[in-house]
C-alpha atoms as a PDB file:
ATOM      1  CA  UNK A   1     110.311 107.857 107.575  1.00  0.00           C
ATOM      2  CA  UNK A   2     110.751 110.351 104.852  1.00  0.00           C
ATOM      3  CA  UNK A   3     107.726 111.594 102.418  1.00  0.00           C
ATOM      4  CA  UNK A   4     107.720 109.743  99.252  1.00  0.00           C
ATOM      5  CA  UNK A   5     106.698 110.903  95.931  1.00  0.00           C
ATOM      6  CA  UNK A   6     105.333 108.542  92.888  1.00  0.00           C
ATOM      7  CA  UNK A   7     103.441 108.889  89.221  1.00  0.00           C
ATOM      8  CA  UNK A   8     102.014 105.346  88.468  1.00  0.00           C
ATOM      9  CA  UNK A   9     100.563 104.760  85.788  1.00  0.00           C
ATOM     10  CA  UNK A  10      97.375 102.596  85.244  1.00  0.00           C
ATOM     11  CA  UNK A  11      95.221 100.435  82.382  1.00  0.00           C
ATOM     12  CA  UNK A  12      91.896 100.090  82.695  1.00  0.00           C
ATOM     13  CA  UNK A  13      91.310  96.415  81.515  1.00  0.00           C
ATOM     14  CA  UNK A  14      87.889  94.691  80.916  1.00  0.00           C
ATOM     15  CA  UNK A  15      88.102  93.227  84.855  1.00  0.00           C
ATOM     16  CA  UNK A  16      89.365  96.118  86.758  1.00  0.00           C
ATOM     17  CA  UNK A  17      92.843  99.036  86.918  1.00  0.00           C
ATOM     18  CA  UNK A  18      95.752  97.673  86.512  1.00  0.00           C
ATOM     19  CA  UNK A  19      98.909  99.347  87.399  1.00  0.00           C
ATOM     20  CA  UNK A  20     101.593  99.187  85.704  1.00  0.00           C
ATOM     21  CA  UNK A  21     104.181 101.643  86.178  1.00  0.00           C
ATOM     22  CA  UNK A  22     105.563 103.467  88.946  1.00  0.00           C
ATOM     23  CA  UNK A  23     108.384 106.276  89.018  1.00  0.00           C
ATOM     24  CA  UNK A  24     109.719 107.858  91.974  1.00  0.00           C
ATOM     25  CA  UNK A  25     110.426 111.199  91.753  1.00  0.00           C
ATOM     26  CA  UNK A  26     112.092 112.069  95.048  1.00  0.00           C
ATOM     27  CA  UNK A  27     111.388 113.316  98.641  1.00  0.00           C
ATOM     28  CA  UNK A  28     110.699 117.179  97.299  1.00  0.00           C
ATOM     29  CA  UNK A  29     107.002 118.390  96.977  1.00  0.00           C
ATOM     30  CA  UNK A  30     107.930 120.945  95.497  1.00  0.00           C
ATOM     31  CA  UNK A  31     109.432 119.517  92.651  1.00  0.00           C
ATOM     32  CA  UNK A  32     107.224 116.490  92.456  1.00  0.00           C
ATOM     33  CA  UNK A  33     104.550 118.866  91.798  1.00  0.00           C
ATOM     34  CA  UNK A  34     106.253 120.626  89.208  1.00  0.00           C
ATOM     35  CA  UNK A  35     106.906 117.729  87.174  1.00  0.00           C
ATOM     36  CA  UNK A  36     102.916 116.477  87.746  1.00  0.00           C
ATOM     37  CA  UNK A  37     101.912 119.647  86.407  1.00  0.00           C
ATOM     38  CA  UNK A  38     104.235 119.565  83.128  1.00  0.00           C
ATOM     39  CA  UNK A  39     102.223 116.039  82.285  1.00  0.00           C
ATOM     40  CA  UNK A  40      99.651 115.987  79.184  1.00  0.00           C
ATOM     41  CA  UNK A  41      95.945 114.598  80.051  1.00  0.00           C
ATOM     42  CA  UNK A  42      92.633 115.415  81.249  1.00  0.00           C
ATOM     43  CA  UNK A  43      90.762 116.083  84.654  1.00  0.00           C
ATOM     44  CA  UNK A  44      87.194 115.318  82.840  1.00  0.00           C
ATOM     45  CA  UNK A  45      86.940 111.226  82.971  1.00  0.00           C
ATOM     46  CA  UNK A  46      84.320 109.185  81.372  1.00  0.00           C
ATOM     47  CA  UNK A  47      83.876 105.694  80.663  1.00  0.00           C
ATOM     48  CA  UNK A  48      86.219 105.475  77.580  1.00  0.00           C
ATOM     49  CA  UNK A  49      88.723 106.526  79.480  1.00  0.00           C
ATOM     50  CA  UNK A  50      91.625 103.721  79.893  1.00  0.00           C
ATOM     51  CA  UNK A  51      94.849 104.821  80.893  1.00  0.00           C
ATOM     52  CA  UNK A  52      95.861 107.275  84.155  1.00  0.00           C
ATOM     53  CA  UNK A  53      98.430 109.186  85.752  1.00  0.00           C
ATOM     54  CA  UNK A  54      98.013 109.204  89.296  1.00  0.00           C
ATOM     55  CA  UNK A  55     100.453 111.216  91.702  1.00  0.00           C
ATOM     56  CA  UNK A  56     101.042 109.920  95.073  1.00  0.00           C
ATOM     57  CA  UNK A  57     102.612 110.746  98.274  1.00  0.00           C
ATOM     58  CA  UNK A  58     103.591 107.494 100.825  1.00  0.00           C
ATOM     59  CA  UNK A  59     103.517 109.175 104.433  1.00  0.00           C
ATOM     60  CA  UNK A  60     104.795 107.255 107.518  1.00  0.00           C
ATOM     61  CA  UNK A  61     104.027 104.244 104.856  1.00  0.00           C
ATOM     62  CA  UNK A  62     100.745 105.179 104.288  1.00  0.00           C
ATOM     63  CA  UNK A  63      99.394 105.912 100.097  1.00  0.00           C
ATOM     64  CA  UNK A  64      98.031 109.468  99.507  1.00  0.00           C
ATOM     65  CA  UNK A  65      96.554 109.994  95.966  1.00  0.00           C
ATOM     66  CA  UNK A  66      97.258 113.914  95.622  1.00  0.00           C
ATOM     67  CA  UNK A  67      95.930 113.683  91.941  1.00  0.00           C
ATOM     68  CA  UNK A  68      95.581 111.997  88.683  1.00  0.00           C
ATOM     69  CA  UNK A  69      95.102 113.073  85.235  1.00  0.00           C
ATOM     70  CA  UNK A  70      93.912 110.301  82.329  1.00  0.00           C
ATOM     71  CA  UNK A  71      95.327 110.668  78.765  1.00  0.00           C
ATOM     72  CA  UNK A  72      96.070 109.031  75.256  1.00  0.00           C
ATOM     73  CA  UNK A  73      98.339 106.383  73.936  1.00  0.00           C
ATOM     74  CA  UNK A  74      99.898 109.395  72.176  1.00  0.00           C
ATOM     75  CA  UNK A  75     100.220 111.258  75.799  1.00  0.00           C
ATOM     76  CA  UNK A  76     101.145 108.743  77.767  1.00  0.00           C
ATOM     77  CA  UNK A  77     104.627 108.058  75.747  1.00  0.00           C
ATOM     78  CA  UNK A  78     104.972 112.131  76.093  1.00  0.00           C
ATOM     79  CA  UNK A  79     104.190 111.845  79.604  1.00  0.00           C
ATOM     80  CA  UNK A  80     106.934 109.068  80.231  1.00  0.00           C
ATOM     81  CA  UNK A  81     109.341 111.250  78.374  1.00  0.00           C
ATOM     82  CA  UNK A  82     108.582 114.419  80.559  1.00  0.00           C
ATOM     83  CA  UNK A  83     109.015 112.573  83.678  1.00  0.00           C
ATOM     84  CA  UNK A  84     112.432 111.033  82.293  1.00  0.00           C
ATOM     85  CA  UNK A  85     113.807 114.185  81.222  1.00  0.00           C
ATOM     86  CA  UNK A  86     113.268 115.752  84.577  1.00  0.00           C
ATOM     87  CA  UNK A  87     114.185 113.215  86.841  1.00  0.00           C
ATOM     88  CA  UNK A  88     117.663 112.918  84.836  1.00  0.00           C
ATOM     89  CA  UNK A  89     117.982 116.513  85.179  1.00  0.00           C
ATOM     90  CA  UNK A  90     117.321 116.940  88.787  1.00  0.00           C
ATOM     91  CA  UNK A  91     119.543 114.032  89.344  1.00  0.00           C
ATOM     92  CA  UNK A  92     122.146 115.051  87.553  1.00  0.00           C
ATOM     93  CA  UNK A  93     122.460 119.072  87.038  1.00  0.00           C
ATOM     94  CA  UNK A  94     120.281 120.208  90.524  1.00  0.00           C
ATOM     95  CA  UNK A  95     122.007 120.557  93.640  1.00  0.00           C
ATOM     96  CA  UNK A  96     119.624 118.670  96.534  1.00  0.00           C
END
């Protein structure tokens, strides 16, 4: 089974996380990182905290969370429009 990249993106809701969004971005590490690294947020988390980016691998079937960064309302819609932008262009303009 081939390595699996994914960003999902979580709430933090009054009971617990709650994901709810996930983008594959391909079999490359390489690239996956790339675009993980182009995303706006934070490393420092505290309580008020809500939303997340977390960056995962699936192995043999098995979740890896490489990373994660937390961010605003404000972030998160750049953040969606980052990950858009290069998935579209490494689908459409990059050979594989």
């Amino acid at each position: 089974m081939e390595t699996q990249f994914y960003i999902t993106i979580t709430l933090k809701t009054h009971k617990r996380l709650e994901s709810f969004a996930k983008f594959f971005i391909g079999n490359n590490r390489h690239r996956a990182v790339d675009i993980f690294k182009q995303l706006k947020g934070s490393k420092n988390v505290s309580e008020k905290n809500i939303l997340y980016f977390d960056f995962m691998e699936i192995e043999k079937g098995l979740p890896v969370n490489f990373d994660f960064i937390t961010c605003t309302l404000n972030q998160l819609a750049e953040n969606c429009r980052i990950i858009t932008k290069e998935l579209f262009k490494s689908e459409n303009f990059e050979s594989s």
